[in-house]
C-alpha atoms as a PDB file:
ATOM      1  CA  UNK A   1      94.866  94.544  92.240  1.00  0.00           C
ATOM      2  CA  UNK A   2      93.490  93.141  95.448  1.00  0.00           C
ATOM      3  CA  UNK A   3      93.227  94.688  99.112  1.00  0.00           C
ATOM      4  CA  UNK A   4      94.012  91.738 101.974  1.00  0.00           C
ATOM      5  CA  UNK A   5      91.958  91.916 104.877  1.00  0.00           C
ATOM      6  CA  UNK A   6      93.678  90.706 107.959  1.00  0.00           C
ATOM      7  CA  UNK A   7      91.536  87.048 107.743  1.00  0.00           C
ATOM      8  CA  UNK A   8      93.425  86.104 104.781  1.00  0.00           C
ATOM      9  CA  UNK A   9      96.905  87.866 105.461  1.00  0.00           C
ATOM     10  CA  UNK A  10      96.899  85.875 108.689  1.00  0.00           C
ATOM     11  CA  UNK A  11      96.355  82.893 106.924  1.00  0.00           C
ATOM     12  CA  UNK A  12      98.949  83.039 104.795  1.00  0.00           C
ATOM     13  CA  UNK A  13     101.344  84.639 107.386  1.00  0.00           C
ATOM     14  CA  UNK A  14     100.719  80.728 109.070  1.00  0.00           C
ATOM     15  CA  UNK A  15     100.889  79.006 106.580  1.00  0.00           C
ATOM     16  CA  UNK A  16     104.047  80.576 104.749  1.00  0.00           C
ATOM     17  CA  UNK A  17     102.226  81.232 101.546  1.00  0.00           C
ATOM     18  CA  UNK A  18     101.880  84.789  99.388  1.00  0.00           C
ATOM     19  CA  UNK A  19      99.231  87.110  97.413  1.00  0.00           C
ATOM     20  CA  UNK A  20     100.141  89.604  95.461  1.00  0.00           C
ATOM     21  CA  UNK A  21      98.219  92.587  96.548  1.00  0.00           C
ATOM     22  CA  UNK A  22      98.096  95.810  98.989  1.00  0.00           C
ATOM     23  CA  UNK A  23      97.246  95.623 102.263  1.00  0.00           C
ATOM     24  CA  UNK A  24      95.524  98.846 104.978  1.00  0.00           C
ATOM     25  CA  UNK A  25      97.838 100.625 107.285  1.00  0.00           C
ATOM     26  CA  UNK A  26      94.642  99.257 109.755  1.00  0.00           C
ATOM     27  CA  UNK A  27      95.346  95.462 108.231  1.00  0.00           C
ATOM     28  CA  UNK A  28      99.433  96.064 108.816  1.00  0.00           C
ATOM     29  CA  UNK A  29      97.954  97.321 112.563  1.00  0.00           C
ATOM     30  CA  UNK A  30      95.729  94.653 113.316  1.00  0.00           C
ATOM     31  CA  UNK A  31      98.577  91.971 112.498  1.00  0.00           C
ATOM     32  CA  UNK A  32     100.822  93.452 114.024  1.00  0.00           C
ATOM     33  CA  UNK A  33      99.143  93.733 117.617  1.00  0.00           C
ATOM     34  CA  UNK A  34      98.797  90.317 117.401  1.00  0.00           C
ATOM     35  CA  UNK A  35     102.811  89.470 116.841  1.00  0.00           C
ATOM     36  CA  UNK A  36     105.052  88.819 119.465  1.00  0.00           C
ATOM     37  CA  UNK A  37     106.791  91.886 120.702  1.00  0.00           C
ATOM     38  CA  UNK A  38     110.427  90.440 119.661  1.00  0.00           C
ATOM     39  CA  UNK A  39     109.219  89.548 116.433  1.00  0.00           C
ATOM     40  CA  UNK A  40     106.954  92.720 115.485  1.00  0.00           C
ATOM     41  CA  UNK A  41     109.635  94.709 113.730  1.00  0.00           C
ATOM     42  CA  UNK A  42     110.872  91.904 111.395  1.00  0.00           C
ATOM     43  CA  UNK A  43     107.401  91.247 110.318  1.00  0.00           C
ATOM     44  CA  UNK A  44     106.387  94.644 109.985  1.00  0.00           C
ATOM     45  CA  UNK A  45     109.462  95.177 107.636  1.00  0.00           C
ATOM     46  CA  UNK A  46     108.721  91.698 106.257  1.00  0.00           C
ATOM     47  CA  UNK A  47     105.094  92.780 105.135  1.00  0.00           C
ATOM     48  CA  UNK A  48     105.932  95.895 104.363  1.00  0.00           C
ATOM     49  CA  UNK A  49     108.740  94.810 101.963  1.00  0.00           C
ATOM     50  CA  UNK A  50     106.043  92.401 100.321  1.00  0.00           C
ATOM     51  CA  UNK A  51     102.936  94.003 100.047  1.00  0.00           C
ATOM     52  CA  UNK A  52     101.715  97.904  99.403  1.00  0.00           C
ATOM     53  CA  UNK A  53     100.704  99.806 102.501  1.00  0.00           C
ATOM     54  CA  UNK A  54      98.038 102.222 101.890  1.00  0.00           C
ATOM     55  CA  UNK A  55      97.577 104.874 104.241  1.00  0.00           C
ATOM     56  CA  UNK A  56      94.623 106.868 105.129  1.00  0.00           C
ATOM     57  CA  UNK A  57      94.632 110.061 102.538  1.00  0.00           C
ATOM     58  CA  UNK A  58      91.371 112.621 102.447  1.00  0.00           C
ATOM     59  CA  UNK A  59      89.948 109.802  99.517  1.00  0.00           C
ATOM     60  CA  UNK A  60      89.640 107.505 101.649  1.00  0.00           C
ATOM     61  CA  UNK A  61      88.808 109.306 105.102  1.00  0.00           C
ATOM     62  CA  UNK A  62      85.725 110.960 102.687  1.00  0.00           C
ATOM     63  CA  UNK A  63      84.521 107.396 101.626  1.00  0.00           C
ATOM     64  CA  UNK A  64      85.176 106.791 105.046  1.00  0.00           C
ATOM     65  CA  UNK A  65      82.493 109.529 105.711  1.00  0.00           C
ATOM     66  CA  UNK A  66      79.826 108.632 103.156  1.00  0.00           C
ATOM     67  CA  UNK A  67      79.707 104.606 103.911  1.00  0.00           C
ATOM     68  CA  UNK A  68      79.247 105.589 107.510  1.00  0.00           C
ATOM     69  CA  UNK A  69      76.676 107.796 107.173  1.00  0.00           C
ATOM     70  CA  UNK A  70      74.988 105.341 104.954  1.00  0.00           C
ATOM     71  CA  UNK A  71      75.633 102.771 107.651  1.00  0.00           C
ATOM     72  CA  UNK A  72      74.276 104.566 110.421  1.00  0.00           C
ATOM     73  CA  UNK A  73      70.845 105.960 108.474  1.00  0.00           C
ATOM     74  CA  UNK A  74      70.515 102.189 108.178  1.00  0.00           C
ATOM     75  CA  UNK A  75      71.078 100.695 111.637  1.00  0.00           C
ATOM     76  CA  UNK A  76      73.671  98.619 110.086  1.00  0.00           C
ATOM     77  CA  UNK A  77      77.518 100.296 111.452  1.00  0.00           C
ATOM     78  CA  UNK A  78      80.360  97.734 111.497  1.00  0.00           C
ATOM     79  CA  UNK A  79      83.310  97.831 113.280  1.00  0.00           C
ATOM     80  CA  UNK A  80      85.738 100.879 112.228  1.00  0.00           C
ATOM     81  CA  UNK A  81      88.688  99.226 111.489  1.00  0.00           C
ATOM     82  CA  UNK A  82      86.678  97.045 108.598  1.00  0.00           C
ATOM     83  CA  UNK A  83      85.064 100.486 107.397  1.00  0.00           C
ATOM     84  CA  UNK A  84      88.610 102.006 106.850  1.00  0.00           C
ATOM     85  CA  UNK A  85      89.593  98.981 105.233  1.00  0.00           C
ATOM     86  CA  UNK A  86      86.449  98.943 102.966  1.00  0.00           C
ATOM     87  CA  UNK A  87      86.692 102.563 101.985  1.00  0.00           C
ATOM     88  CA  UNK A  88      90.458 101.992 101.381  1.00  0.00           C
ATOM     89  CA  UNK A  89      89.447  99.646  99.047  1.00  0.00           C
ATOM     90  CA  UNK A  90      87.165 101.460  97.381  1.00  0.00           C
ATOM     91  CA  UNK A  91      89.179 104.744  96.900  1.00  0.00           C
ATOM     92  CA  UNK A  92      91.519 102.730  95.490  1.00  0.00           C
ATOM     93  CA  UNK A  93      89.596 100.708  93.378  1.00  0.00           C
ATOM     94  CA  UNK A  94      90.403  97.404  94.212  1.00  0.00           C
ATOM     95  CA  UNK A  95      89.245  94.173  95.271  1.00  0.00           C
ATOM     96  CA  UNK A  96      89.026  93.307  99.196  1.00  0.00           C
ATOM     97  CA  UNK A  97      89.571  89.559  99.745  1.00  0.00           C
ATOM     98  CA  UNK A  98      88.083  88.754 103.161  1.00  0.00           C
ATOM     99  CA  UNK A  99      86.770  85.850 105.148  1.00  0.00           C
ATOM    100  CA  UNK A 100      84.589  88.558 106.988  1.00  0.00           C
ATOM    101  CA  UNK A 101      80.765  88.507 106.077  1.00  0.00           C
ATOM    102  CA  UNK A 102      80.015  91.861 107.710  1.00  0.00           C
ATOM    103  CA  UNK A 103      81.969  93.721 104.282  1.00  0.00           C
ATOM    104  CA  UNK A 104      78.891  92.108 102.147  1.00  0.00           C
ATOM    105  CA  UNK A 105      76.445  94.669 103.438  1.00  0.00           C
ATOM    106  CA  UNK A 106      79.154  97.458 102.001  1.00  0.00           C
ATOM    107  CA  UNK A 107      78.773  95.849  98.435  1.00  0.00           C
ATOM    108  CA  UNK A 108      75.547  98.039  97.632  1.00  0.00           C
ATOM    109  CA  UNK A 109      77.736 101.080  98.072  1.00  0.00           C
ATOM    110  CA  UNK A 110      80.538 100.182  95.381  1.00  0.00           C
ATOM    111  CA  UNK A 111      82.709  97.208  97.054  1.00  0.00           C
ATOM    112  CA  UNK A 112      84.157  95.140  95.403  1.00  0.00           C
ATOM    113  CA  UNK A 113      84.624  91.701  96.930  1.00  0.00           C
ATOM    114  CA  UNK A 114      86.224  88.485  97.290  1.00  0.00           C
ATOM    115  CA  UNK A 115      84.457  86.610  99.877  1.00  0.00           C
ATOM    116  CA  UNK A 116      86.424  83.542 100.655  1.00  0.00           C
ATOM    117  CA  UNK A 117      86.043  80.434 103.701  1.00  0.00           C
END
């Protein structure tokens, strides 16, 4: 199964289209800040009807953890929101599709990715 990153969920959101796949309680968050307040709760029961929502459970706040660490030893840190969404993905064991270049410096520590334009 894949995990979509808000890039791609937005596109399709535009352009009418579907994925099947899961989505981040941080990718359902992003979206949604982004809606319309008199349109936020039908699209938040819209996506939420359609895709998965993962949450944040102690697998993922502890991958969380470890790729930031890594990150930070490194000099290389990216935004938290896209390291929640990458350790979701990888506590989970899926695929993150993404327009987003910064997730290909997370690939050395077990992403798995779908890098699309």
């Amino acid at each position: 199964m894949k995990l979509l990153d808000k890039s791609i969920l937005i596109d399709y959101i535009r352009r009418g289209e579907y994925e099947e796949g899961a989505i981040s309680i941080i990718t359902l968050l992003e979206v949604l800040r982004g809606v319309r307040k008199e349109k936020r709760i039908k699209i938040k029961e819209l996506l939420e009807e359609i895709y998965e929502t993962l949450h944040i459970d102690n697998n993922v706040l502890l991958k969380y953890c470890e790729l930031y660490d890594a990150l930070k030893s490194r000099g290389l840190l990216i935004p938290d929101a896209d390291l929640i969404i990458a350790a979701t993905a990888i506590a989970n064991n899926l695929i993150l599709v993404t327009k987003d270049r910064d997730f290909l410096r997370l690939r050395d520590y077990g992403l798995k990715l779908e890098l699309r334009k």
